[in-house]
Protein backbone atom coordinates (compact mmCIF):
# COMPACT_ATOMS: atom_id res chain seq x y z
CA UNK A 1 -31.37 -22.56 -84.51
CA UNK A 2 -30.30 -23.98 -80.97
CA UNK A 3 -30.47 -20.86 -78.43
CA UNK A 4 -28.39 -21.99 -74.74
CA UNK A 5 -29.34 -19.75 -71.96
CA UNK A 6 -26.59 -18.26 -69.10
CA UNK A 7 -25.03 -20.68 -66.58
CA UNK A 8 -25.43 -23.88 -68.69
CA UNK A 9 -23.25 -26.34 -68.48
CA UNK A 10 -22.76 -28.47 -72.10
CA UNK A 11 -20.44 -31.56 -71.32
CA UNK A 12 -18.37 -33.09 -74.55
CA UNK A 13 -19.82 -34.39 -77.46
CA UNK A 14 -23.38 -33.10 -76.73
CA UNK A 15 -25.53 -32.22 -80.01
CA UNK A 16 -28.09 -29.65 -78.90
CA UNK A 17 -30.33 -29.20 -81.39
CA UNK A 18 -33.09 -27.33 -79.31
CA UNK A 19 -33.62 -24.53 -76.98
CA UNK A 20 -31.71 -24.84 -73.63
CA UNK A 21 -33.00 -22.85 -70.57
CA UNK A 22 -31.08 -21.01 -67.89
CA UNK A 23 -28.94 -23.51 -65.38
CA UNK A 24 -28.87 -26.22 -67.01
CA UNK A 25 -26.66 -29.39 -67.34
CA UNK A 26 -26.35 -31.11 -70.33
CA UNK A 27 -24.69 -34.58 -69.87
CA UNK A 28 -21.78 -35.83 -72.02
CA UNK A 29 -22.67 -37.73 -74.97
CA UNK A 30 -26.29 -36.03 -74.80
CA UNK A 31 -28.43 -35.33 -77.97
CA UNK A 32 -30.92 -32.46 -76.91
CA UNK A 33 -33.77 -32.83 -78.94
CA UNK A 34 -36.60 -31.01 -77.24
CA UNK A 35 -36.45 -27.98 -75.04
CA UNK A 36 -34.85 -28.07 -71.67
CA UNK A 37 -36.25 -26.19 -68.47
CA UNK A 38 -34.96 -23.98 -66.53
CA UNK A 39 -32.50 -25.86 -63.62
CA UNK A 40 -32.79 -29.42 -65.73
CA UNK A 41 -30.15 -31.96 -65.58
CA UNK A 42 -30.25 -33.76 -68.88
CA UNK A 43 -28.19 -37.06 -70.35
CA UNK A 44 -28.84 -39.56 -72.77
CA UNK A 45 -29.37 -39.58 -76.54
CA UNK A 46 -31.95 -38.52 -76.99
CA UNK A 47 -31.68 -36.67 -73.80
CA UNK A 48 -34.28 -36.76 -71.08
CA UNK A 49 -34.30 -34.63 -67.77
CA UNK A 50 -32.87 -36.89 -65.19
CA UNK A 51 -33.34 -34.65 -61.97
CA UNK A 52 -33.22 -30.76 -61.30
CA UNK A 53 -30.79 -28.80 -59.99
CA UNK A 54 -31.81 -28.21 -56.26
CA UNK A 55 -29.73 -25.34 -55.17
CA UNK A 56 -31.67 -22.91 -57.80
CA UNK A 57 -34.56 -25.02 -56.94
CA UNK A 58 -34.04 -23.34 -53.27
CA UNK A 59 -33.04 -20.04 -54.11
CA UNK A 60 -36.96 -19.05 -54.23
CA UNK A 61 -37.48 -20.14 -50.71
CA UNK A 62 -34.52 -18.97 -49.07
CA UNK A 63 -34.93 -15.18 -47.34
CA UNK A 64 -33.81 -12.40 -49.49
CA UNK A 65 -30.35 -10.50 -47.74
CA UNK A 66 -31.21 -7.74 -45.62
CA UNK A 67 -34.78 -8.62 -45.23
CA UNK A 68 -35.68 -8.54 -41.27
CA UNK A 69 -35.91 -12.29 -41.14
CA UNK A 70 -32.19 -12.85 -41.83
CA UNK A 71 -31.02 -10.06 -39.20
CA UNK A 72 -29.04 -11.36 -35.98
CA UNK A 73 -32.03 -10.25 -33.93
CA UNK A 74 -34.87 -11.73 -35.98
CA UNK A 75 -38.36 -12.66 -33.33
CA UNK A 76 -36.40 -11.49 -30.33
CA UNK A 77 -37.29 -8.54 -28.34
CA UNK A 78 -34.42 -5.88 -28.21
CA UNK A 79 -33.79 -4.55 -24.88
């Protein structure tokens, strides 16, 4: 049985017939025959990964909130 992960896109008249991962996008027309990573972009029948999604791509490097290296001040002396 096909399991599709949270905030996956599935565009019309896609077949998924295999597990699809977290932030994905699944191209219309698409027949997912093998598992899809996490932040693929998929199309085609059968479908291939075209690219990956680069803003979850960056989320990993970007600074967490609140973290001293996001504050206003951040590598200046406070007077």
């Amino acid at each position: 049985m096909p399991t599709i992960r949270c905030d996956t896109w599935i565009e019309d008249r896609s077949i998924v017939i295999a597990l699809v991962s977290r932030d994905c996008v699944i191209g219309a027309g698409s027949i997912v025959t093998k598992a899809a990573p996490n932040d693929a972009k998929a199309y085609a029948n059968p479908a291939r990964i075209v690219r990956y999604r680069v803003e979850t791509a960056l989320k990993e490097q970007w600074p967490k909130v609140g973290s001293r290296s996001t504050s206003a001040n951040s590598g200046f002396d406070s007077e």
